[in-house]
C-alpha atoms as a PDB file:
ATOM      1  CA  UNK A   1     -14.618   7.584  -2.927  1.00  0.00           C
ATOM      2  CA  UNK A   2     -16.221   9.207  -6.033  1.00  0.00           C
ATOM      3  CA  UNK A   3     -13.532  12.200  -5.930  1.00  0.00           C
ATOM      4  CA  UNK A   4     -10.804   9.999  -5.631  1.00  0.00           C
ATOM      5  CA  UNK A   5     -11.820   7.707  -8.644  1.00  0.00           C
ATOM      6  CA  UNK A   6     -12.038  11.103 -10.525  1.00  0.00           C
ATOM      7  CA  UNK A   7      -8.518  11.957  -9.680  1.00  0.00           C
ATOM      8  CA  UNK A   8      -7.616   8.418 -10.802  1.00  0.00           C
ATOM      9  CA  UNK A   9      -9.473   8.583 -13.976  1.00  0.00           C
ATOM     10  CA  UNK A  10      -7.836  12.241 -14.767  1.00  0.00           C
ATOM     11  CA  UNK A  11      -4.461  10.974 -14.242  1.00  0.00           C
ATOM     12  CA  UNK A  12      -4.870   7.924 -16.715  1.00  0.00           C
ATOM     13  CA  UNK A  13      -5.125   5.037 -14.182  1.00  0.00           C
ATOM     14  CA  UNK A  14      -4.820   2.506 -16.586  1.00  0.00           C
ATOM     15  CA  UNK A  15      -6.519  -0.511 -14.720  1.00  0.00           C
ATOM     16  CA  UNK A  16      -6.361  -3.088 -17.578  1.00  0.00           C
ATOM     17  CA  UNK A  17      -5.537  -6.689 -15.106  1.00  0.00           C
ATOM     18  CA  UNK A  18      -6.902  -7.345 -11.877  1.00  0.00           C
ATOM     19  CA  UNK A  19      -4.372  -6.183  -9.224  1.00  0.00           C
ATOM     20  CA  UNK A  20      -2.062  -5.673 -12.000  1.00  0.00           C
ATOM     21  CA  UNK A  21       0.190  -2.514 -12.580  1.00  0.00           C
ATOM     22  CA  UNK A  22      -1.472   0.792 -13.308  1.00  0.00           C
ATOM     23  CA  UNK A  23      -0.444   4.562 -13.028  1.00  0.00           C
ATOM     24  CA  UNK A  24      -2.112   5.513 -10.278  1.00  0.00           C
ATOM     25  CA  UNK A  25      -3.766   3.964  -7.606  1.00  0.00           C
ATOM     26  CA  UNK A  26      -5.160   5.879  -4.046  1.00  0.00           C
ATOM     27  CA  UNK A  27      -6.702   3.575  -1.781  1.00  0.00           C
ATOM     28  CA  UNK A  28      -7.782   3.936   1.941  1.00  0.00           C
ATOM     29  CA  UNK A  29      -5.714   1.440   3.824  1.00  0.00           C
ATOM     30  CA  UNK A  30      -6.884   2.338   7.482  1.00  0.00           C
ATOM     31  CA  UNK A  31      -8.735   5.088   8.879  1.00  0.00           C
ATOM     32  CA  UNK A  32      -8.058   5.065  12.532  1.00  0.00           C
ATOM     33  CA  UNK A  33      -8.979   1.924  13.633  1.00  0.00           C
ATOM     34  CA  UNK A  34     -12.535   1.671  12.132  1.00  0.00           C
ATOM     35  CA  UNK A  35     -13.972  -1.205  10.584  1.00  0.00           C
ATOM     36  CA  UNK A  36     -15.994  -0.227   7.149  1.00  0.00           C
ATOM     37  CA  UNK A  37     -17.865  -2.502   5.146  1.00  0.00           C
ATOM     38  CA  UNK A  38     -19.719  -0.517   2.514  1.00  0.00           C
ATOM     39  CA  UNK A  39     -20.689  -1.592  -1.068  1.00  0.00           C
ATOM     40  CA  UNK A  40     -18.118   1.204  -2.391  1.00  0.00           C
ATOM     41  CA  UNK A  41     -15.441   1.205   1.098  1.00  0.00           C
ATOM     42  CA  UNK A  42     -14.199  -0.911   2.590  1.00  0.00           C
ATOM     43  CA  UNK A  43     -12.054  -0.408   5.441  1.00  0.00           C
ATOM     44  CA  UNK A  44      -9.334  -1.817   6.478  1.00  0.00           C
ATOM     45  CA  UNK A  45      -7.827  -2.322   2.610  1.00  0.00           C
ATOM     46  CA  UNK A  46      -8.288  -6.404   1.825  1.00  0.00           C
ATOM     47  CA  UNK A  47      -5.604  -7.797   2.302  1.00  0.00           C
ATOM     48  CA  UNK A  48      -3.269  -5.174   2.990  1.00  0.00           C
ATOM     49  CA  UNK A  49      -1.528  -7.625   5.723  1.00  0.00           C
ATOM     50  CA  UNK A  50      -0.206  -9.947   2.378  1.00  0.00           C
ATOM     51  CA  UNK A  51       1.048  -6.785   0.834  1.00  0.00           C
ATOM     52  CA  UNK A  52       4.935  -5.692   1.433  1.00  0.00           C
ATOM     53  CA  UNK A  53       4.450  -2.358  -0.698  1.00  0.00           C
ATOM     54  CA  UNK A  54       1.635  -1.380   1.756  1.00  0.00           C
ATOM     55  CA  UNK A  55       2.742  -2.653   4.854  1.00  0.00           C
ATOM     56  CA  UNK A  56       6.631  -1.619   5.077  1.00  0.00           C
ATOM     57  CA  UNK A  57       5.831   2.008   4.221  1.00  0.00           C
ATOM     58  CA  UNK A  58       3.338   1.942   6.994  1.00  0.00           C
ATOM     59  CA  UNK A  59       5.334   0.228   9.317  1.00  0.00           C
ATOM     60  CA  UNK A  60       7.971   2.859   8.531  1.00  0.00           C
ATOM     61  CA  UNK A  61       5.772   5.553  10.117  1.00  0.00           C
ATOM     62  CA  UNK A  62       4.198   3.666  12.859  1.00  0.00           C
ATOM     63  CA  UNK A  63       5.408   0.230  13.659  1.00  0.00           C
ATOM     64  CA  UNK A  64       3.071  -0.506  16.472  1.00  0.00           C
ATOM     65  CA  UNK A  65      -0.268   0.676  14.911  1.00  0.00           C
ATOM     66  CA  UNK A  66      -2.381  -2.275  15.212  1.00  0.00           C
ATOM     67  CA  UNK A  67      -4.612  -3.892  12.117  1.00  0.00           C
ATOM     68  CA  UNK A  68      -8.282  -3.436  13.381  1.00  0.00           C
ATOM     69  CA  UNK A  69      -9.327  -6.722  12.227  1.00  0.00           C
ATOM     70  CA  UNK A  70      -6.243  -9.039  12.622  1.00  0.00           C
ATOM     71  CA  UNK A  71      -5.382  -7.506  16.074  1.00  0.00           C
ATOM     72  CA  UNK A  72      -1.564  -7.338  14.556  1.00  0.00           C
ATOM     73  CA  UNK A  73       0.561  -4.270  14.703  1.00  0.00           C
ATOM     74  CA  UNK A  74       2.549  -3.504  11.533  1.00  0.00           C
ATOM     75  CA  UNK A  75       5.902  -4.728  12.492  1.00  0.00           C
ATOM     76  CA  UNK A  76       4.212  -8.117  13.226  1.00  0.00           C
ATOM     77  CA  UNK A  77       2.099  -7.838  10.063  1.00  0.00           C
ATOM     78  CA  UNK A  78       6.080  -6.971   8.119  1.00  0.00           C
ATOM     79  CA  UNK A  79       8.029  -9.869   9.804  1.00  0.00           C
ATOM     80  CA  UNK A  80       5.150 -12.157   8.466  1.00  0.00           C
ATOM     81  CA  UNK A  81       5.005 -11.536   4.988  1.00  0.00           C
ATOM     82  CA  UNK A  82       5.733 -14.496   3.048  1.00  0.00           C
ATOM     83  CA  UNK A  83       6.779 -13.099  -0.501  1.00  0.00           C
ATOM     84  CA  UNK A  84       8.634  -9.401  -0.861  1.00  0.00           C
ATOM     85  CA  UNK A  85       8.261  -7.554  -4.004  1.00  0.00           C
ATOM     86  CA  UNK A  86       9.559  -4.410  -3.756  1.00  0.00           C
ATOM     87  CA  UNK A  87      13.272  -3.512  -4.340  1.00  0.00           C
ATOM     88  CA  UNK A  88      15.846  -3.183  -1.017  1.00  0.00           C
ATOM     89  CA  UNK A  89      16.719   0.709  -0.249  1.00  0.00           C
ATOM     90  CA  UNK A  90      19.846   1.773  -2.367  1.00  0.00           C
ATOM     91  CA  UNK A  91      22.141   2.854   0.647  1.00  0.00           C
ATOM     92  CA  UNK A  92      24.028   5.506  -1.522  1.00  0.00           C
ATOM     93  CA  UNK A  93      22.902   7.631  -4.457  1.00  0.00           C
ATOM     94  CA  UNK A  94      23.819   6.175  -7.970  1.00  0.00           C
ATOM     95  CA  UNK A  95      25.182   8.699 -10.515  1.00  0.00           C
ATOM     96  CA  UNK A  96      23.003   7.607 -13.400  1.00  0.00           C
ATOM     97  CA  UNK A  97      24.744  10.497 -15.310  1.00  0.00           C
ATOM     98  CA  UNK A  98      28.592   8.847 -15.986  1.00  0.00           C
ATOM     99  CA  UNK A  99      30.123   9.117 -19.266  1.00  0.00           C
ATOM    100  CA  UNK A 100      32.689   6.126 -20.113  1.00  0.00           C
END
């Protein structure tokens, strides 16, 4: 955990709200399917089942990995999420380059 908040601080994370937007941010979402409650880890990620950004990636690359605590896999864990944030997947490539 300490090298990682080094990387973080060396690339300007920028942490000025709560769970607001910053730079950079590495987390550990999962590792495996181990539970780890440490004063500096903590393992699975908190809350990572309310969190589309997280969980659609995720579920992108493994769809029935299941959520050590919840008992959940991912796609379960996507089709439940209340609120979506992130932007829908452009389906073709925008020319951001055009000259009128």
């Amino acid at each position: 955990m300490h090298e990682l908040q080094l990387i973080e601080k060396k690339l300007h994370k920028n942490k000025l709200i709560k769970n607001g937007p910053r730079r950079i941010d590495i987390d550990s979402i999962f590792f495996n399917s181990l539970k780890i409650n440490h004063i500096n880890l903590v393992i699975p990620h908190p809350g990572v089942e309310d969190r589309d950004f997280v969980i659609f990636p995720l579920c992108d690359i493994n769809p029935y990995f299941q959520h050590p605590v919840g008992k959940k896999s991912l796609k379960k864990l996507k089709e439940e999420i209340e609120e979506i944030y992130i932007e829908k997947k452009i389906k073709q490539p925008i020319d951001l380059f055009v000259i009128h």
